[in-house]
N, C-alpha and C. Protein backbone atom coordinates (compact mmCIF):
# COMPACT_ATOMS: atom_id res chain seq x y z
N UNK A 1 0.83 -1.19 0.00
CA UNK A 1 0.00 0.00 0.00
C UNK A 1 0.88 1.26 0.00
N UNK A 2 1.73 1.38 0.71
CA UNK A 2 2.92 2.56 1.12
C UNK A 2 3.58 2.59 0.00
N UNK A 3 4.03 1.80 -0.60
CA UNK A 3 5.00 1.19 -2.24
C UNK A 3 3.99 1.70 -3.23
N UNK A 4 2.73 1.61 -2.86
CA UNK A 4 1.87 1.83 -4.33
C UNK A 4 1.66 3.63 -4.10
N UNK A 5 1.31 4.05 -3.33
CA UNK A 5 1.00 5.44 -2.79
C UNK A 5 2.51 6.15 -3.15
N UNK A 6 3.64 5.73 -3.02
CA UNK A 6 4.86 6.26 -3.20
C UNK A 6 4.97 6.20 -4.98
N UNK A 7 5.20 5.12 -5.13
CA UNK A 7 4.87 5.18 -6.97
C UNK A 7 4.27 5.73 -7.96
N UNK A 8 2.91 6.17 -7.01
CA UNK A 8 1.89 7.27 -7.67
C UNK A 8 2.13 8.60 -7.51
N UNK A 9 3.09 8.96 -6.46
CA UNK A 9 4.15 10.26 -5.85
C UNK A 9 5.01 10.34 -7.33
N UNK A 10 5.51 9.42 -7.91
CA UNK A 10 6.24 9.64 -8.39
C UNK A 10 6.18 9.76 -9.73
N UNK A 11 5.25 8.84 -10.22
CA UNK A 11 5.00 8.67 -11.48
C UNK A 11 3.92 10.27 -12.00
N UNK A 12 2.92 10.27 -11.70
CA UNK A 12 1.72 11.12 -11.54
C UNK A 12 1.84 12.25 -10.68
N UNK A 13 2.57 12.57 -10.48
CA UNK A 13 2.62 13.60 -9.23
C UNK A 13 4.05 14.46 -9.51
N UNK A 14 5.05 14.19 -10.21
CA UNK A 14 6.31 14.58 -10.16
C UNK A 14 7.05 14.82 -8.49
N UNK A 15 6.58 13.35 -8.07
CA UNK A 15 7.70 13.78 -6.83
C UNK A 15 9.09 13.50 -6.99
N UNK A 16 9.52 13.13 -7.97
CA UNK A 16 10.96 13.00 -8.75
C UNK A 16 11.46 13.55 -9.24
N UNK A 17 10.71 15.38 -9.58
CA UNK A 17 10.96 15.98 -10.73
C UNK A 17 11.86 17.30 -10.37
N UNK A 18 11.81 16.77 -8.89
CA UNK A 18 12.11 18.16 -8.48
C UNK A 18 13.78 18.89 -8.59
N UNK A 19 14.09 19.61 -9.42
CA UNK A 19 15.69 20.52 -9.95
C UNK A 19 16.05 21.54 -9.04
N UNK A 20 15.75 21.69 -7.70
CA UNK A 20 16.23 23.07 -7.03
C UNK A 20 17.43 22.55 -6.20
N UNK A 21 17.68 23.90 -5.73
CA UNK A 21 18.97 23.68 -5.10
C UNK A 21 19.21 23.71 -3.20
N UNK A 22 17.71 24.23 -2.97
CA UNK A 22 17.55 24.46 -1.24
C UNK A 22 16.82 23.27 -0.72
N UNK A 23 17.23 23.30 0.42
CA UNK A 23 16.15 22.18 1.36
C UNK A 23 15.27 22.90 1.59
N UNK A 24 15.15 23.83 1.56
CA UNK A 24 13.47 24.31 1.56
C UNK A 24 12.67 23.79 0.97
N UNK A 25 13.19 24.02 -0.78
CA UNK A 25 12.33 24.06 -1.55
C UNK A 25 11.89 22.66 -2.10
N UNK A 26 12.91 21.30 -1.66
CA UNK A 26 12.66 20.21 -1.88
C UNK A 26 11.60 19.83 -0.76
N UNK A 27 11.48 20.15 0.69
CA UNK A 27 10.06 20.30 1.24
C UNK A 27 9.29 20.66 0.98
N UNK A 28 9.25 21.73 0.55
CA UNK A 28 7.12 22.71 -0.36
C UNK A 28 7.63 21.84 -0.92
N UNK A 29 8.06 20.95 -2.39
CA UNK A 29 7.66 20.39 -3.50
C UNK A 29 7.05 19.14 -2.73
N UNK A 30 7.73 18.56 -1.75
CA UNK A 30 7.01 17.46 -0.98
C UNK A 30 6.21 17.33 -0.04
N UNK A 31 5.79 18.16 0.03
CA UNK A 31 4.37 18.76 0.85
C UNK A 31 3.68 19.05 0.06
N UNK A 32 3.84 19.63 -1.43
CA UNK A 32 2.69 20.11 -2.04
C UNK A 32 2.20 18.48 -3.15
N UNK A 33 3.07 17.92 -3.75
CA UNK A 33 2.77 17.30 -4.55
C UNK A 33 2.14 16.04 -3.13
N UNK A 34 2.48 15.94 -1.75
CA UNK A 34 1.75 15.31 -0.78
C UNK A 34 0.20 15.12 -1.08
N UNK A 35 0.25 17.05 -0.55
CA UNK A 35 -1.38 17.63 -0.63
C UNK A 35 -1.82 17.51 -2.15
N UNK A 36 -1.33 17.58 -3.18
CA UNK A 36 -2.48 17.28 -4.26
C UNK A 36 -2.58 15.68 -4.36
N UNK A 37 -1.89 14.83 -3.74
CA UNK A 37 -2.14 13.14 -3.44
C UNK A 37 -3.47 12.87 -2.68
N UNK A 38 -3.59 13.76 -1.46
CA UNK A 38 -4.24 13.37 -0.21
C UNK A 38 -5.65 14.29 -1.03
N UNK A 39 -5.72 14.81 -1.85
CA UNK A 39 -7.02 15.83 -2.73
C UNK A 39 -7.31 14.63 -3.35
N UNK A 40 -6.05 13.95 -4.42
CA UNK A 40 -6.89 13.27 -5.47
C UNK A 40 -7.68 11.98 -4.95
N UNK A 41 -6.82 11.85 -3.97
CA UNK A 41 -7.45 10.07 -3.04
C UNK A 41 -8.93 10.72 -2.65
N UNK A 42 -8.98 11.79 -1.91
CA UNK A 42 -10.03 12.15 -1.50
C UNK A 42 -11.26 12.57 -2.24
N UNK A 43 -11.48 12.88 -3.44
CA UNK A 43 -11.98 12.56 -4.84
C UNK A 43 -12.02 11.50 -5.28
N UNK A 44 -11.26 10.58 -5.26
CA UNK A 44 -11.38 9.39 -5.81
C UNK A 44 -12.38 8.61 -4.92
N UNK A 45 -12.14 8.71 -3.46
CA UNK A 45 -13.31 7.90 -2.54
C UNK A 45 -14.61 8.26 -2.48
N UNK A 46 -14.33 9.65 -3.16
CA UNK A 46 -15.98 10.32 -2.70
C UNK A 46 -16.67 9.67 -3.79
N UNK A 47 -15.78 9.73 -4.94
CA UNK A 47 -16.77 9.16 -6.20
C UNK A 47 -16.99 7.63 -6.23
N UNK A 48 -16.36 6.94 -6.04
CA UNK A 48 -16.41 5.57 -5.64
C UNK A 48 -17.82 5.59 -4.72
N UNK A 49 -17.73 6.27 -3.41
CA UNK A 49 -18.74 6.08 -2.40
C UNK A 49 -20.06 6.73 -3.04
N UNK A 50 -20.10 7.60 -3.76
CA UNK A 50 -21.34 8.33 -4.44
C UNK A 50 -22.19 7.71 -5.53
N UNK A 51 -20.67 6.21 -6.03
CA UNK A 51 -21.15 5.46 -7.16
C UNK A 51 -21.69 4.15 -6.67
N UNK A 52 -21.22 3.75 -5.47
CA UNK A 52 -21.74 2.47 -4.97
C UNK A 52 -23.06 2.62 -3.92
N UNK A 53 -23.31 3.55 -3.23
CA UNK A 53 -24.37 3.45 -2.41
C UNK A 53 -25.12 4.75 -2.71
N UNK A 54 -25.52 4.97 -3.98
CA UNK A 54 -26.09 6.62 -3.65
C UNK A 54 -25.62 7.88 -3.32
N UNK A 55 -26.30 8.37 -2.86
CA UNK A 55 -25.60 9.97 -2.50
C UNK A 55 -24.96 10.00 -0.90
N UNK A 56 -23.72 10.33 -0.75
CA UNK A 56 -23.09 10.08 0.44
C UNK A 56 -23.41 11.38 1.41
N UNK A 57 -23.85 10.62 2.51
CA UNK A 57 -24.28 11.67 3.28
C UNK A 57 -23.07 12.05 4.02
N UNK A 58 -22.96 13.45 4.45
CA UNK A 58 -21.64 13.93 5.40
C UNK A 58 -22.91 14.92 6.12
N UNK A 59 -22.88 14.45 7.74
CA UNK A 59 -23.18 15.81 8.40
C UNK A 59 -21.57 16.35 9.06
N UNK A 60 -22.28 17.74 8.91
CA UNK A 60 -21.11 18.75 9.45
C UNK A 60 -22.01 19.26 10.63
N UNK A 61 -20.98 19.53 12.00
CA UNK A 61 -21.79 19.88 13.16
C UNK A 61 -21.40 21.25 13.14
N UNK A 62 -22.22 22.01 13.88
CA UNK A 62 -21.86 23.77 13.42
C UNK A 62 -20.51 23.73 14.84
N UNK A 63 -20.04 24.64 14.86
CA UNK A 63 -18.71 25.27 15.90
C UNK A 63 -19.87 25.63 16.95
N UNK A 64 -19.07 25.34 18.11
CA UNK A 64 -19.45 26.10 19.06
C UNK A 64 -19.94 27.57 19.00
N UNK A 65 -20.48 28.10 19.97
CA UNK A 65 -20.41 29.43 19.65
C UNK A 65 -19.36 30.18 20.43
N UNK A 66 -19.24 31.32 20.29
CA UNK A 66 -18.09 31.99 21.20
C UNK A 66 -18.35 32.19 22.13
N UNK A 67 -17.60 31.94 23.27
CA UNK A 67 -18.19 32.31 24.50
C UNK A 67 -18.35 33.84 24.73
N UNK A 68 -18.96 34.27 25.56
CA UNK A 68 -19.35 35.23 26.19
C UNK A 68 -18.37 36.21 26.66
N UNK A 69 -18.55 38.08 26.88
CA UNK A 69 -16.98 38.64 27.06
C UNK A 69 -17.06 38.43 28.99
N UNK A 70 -18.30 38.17 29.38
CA UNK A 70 -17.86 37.70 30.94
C UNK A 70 -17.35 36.91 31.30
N UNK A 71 -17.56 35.66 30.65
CA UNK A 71 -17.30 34.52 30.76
C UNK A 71 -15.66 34.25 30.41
N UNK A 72 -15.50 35.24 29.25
CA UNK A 72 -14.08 35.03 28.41
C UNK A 72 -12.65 36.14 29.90
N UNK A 73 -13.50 36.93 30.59
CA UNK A 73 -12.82 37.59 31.15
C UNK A 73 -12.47 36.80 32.34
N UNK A 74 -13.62 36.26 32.94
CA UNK A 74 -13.15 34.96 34.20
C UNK A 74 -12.45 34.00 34.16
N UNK A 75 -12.32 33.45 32.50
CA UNK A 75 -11.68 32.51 32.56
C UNK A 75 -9.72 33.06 32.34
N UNK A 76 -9.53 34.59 32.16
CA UNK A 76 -8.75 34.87 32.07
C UNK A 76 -7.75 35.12 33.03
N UNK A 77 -9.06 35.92 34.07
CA UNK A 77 -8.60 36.24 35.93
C UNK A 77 -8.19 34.58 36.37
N UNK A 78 -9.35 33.95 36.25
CA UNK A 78 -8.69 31.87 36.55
C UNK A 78 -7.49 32.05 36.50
N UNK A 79 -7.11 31.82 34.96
CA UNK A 79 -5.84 31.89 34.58
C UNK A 79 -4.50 32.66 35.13
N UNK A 80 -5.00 33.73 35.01
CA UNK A 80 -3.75 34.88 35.70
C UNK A 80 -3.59 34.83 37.35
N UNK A 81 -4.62 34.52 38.00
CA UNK A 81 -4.57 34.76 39.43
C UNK A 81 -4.69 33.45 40.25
């Protein structure tokens, strides 16, 4: 699985391709060609899952709300004192 995911880095992805001369820049290239891996897998499952059982449900739960500026101030005095 790790061997096949790496191969597809390389082949499809140009994680081999990379000509610079910094260690920086050989990280962003392997972080980015990462993140468009971990996009295309994630496209690829959705459609798979959208093609085998129907329409895939995702609930999203809303965020909290923000707390309160009394509430946000006590928990600050907590903190400090």
């Amino acid at each position: 699985m790790c061997e096949q995911a790496h191969q597809q880095l390389k082949e499809k992805l140009g994680l081999d391709h990379f000509e610079g001369r910094s260690r920086t820049g050989l990280h962003r290239h392997g972080l980015m060609t990462c993140l468009a891996f971990a996009h295309l897998q994630h496209r690829r499952l959705a459609r798979t899952n959208l093609m085998g059982r129907g329409k895939m449900r995702v609930r999203l739960s809303s965020p909290p709300p923000p707390p309160s500026l009394p509430a946000l101030r006590q928990t600050i005095r907590d903190r400090l004192f």
